[in-house]
Protein backbone atom coordinates (compact mmCIF):
# COMPACT_ATOMS: atom_id res chain seq x y z
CA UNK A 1 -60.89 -89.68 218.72
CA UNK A 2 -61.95 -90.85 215.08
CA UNK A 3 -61.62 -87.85 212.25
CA UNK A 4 -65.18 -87.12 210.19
CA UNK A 5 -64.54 -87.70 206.38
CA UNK A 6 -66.72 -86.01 203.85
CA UNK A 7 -66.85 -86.89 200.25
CA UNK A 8 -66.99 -83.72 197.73
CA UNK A 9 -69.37 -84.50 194.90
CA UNK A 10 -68.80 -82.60 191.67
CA UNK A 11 -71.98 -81.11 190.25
CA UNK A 12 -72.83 -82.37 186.32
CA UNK A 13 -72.58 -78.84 185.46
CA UNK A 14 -68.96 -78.27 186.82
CA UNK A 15 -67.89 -82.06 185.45
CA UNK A 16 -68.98 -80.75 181.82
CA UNK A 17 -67.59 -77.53 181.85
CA UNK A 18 -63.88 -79.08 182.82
CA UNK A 19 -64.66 -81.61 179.70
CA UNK A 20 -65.07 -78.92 177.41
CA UNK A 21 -62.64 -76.49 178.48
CA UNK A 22 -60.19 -80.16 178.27
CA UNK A 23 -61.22 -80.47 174.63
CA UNK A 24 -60.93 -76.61 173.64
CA UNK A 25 -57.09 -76.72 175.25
CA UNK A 26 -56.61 -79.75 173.07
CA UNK A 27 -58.05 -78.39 170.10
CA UNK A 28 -55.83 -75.03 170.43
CA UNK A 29 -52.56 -77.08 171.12
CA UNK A 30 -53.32 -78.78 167.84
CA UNK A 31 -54.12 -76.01 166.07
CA UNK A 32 -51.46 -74.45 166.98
CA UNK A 33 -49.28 -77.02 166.26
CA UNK A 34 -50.49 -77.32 162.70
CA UNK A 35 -49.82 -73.88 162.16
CA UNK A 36 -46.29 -74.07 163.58
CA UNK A 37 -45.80 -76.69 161.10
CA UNK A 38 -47.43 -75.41 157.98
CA UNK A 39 -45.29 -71.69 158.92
CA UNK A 40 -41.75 -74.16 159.23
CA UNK A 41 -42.65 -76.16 156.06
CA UNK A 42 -42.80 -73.01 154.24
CA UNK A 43 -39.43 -71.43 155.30
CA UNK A 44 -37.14 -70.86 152.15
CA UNK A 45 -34.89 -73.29 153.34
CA UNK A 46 -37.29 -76.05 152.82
CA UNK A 47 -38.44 -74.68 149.25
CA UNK A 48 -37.31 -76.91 146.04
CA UNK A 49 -34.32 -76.26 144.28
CA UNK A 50 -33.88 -79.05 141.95
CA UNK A 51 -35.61 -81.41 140.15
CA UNK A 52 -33.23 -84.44 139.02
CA UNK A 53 -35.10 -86.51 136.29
CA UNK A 54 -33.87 -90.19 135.39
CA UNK A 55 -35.20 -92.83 132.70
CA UNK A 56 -36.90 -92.18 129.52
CA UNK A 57 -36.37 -88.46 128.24
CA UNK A 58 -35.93 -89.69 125.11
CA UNK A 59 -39.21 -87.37 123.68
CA UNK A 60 -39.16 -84.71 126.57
CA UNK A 61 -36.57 -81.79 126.48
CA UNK A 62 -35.52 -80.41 130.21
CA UNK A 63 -37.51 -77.34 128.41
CA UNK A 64 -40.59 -79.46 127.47
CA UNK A 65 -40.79 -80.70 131.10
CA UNK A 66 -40.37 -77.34 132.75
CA UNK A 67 -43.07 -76.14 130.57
CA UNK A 68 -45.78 -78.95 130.99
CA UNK A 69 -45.13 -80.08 134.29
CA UNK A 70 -43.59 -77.22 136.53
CA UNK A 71 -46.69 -75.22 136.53
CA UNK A 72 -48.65 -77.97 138.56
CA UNK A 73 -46.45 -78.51 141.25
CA UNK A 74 -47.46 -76.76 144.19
CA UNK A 75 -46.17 -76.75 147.88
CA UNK A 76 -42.58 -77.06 149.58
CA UNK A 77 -40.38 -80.05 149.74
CA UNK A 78 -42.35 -80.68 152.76
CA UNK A 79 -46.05 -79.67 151.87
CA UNK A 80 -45.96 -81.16 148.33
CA UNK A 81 -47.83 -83.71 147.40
CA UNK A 82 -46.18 -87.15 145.87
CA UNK A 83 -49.28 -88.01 143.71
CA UNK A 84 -49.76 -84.79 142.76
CA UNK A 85 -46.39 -84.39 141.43
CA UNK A 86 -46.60 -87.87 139.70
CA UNK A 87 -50.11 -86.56 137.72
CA UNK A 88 -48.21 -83.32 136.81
CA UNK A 89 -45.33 -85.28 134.79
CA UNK A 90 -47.51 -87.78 134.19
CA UNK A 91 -50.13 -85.75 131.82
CA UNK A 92 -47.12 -84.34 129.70
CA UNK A 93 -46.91 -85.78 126.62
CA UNK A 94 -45.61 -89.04 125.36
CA UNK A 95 -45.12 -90.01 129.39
CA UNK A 96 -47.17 -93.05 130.94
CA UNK A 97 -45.48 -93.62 134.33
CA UNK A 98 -43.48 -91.15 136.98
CA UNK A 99 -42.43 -91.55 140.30
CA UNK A 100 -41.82 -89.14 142.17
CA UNK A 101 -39.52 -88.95 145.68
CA UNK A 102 -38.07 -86.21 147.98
CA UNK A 103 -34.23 -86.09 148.60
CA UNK A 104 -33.54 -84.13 151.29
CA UNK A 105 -33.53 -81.11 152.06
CA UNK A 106 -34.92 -79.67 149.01
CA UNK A 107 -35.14 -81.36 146.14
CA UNK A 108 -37.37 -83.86 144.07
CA UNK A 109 -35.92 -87.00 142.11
CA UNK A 110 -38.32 -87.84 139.43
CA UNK A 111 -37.64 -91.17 137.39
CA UNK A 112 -40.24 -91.42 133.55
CA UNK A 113 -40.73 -94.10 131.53
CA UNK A 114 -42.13 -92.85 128.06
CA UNK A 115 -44.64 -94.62 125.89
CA UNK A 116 -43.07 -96.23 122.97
CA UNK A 117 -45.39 -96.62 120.00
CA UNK A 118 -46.29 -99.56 118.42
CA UNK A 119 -49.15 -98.41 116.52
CA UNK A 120 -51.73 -95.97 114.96
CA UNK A 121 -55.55 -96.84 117.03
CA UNK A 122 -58.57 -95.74 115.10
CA UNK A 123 -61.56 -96.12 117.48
CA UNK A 124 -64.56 -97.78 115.84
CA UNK A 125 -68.38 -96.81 116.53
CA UNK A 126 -70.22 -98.98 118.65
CA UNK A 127 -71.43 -101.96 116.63
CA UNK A 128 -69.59 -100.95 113.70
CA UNK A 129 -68.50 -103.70 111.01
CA UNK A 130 -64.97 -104.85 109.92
CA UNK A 131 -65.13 -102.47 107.04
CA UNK A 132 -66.45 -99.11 108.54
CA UNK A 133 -64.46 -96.00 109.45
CA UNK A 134 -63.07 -94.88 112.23
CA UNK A 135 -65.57 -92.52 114.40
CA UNK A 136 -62.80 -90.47 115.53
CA UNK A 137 -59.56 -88.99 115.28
CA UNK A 138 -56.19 -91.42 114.64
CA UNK A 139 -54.27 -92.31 118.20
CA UNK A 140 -51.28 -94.38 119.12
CA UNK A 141 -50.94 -97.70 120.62
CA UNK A 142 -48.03 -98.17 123.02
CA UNK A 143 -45.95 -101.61 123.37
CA UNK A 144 -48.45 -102.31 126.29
CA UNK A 145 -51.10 -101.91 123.93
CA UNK A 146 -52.47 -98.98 125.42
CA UNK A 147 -53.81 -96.05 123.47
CA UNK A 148 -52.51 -92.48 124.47
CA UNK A 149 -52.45 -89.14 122.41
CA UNK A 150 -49.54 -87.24 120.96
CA UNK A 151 -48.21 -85.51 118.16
CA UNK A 152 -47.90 -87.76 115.29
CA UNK A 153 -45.55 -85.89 113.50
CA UNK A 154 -43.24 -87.20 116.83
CA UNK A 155 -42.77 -90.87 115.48
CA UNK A 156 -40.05 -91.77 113.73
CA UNK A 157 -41.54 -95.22 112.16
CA UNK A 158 -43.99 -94.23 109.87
CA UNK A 159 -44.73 -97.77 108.77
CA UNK A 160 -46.34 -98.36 111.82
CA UNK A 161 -49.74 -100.67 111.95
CA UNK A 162 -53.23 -99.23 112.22
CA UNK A 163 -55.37 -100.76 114.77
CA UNK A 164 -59.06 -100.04 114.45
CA UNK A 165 -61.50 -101.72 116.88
CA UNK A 166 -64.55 -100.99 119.91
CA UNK A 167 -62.95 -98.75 122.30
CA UNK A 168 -61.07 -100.81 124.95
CA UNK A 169 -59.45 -103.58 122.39
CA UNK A 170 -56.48 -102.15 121.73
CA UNK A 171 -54.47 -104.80 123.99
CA UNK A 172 -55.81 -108.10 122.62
CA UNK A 173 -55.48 -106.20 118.81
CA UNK A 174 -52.23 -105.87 119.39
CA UNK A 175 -51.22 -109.25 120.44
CA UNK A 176 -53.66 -110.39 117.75
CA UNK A 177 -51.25 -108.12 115.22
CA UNK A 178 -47.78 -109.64 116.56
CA UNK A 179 -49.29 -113.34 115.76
CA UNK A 180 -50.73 -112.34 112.90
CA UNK A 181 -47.08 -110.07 111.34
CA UNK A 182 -45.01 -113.50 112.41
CA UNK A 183 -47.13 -115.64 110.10
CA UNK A 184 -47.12 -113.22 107.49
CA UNK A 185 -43.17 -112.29 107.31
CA UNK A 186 -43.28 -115.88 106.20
CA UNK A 187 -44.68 -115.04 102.92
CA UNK A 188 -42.53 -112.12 102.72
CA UNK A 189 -45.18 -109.67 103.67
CA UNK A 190 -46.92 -107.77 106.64
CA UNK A 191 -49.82 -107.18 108.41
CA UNK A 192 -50.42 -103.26 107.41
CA UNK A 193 -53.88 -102.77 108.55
CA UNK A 194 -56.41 -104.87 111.18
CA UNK A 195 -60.11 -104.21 111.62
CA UNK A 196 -62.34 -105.29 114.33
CA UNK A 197 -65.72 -104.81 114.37
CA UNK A 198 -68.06 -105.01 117.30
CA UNK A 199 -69.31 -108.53 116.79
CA UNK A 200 -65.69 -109.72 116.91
CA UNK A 201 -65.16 -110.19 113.08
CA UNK A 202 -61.49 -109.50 111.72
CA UNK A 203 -60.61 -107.81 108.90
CA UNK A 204 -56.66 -107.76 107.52
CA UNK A 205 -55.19 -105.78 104.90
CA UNK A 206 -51.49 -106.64 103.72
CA UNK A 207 -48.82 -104.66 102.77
CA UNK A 208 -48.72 -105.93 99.36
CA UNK A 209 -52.12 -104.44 99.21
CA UNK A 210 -54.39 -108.03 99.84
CA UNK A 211 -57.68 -107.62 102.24
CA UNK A 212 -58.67 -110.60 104.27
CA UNK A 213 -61.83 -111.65 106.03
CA UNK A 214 -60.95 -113.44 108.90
CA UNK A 215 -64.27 -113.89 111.06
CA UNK A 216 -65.09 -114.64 113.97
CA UNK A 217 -63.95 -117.12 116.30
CA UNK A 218 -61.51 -117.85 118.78
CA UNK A 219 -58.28 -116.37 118.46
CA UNK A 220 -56.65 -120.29 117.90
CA UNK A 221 -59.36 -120.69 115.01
CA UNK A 222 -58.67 -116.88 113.47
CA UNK A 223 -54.94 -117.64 113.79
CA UNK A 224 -55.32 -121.09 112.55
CA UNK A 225 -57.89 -120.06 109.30
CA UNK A 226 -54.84 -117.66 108.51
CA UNK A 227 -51.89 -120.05 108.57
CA UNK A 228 -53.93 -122.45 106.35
CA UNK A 229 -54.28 -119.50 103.90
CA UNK A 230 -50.30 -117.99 104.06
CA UNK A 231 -48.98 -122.05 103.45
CA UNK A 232 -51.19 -122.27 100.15
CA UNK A 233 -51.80 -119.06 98.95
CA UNK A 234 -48.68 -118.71 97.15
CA UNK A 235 -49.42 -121.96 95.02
CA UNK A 236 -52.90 -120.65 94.28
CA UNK A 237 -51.11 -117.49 93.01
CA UNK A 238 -48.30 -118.87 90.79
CA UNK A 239 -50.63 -120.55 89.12
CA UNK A 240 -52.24 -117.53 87.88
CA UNK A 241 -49.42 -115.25 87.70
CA UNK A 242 -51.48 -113.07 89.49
CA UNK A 243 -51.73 -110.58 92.38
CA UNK A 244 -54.18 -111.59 94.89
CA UNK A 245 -56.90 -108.66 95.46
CA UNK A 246 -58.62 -110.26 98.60
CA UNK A 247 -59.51 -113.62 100.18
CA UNK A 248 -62.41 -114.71 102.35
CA UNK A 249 -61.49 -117.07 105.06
CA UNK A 250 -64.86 -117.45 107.03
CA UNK A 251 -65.43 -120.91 104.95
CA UNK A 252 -65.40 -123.83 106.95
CA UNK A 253 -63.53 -125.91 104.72
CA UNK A 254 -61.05 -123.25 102.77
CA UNK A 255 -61.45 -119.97 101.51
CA UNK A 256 -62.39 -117.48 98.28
CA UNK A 257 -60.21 -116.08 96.20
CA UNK A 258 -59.77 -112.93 94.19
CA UNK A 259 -56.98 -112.56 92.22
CA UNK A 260 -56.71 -109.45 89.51
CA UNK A 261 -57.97 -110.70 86.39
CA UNK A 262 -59.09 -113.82 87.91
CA UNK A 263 -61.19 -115.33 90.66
CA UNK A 264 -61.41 -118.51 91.83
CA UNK A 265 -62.67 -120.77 94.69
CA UNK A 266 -60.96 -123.21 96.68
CA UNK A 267 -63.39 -125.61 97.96
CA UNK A 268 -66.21 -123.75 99.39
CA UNK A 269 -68.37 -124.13 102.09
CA UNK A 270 -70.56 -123.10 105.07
CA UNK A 271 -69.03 -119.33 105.91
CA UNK A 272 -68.64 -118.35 109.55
């Protein structure tokens, strides 16, 4: 004799009340878990109990670190957070990069690499000419040519260059400065001061206490307008027996002259 089979349906009611109490179970177990873990990540065991730093600590003490960075790490060896570590040693000062790693169990190896200045920055106002001021306070430029702030009273080379340009040339100033000092050592002098103003016209004053108007242009044709003036500028000068007080390159076909006592023209023509 055949068995009867019956098939139980499930009402939508019942089928939605095993869902949720499914996802409450699931949300406990993970809350609970998180708490579990956030309770063993703060056992004393797992706190940090050394901080070994590597690299440039040329400019930061082990006090000067403990002081400016210390107070903005926050967490366990566990809980702490990498990037947040990095900002903390990177906002003390004279430091542009950290990293940051966990050794285990319990302590933090943190490597620095300082800026190392290459010169004074001196922000120019917006649309400001070659010859203006500065609108704000004096800077530093590192070897990257990136401006950063610190205590000037910290560098050692106090003939250092001062940059003064729109606010974000800072890089191409400085590579404009290195081409600029190698011409110059040529003649026995240097590049003490370069302007920029916020049509792109350069400005250079010399060591020996010259000021140049470059112009405008490419920086092949500024480059090029100075090496024509540093291979003849010492004839022009002997001549005399005369100082040169400042020069205006933006000629087409040669530049002005002012020497003390004396001015002259070398074959003058359409200015840039």
């Amino acid at each position: 004799m055949r068995a009867n089979s019956k098939t139980l349906i499930i009402p939508p009611d019942v089928r939605l009340m095993q869902a949720v109490t499914a996802l409450l179970l699931a949300a406990f177990v993970l809350a609970s878990a998180a708490l579990a873990l956030r309770w063993f990540s703060r056992l004393p065991v797992f706190a940090i109990r050394a901080i070994q730093v590597e690299g440039d600590v040329t400019r930061n003490s082990a006090a000067s670190l403990r002081a400016n960075a210390l107070p903005h790490l926050s967490g366990s060896f566990l809980s702490m957070s990498l990037q947040n570590g990095r900002n903390a040693f990177e906002a003390v000062p004279w430091v542009r990069n950290a990293q940051v790693q966990r050794v285990w169990p319990n302590r933090l190896r943190v490597k620095l690499e300082e800026h190392h200045p290459a010169a004074y920055w001196e922000t120019k106002a917006e649309g400001a000419d070659a010859q203006s001021d500065a609108a704000v306070d004096r800077l530093l430029v590192n070897s990257y040519g990136e401006v950063f702030q610190a205590n000037l009273g910290d560098v050692e080379d106090e003939d250092l260059p001062v940059l003064a340009g729109p606010k974000g040339s800072s890089a191409a100033m400085l590579k404009m400065w290195q081409q600029l000092q190698a011409l110059s050592n040529k003649q026995q002098d240097g590049v003490e001061r370069l302007d920029l103003s916020g049509r792109g016209s350069w400005r250079v004053t010399l060591e020996k206490g010259a000021v140049l108007e470059l112009g405008r242009g490419s920086e092949e044709e500024v480059l090029a307008r100075y090496g024509q003036y540093m291979r003849t500028i010492t004839q022009i000068s002997s001549r005399y027996q005369a100082p040169v007080l400042s020069a205006d390159l933006r000629h087409a076909d040669g530049f002005a002259v002012r020497l003390r006592g004396v001015t002259t023209t070398e074959k003058p023509g359409k200015t840039r």
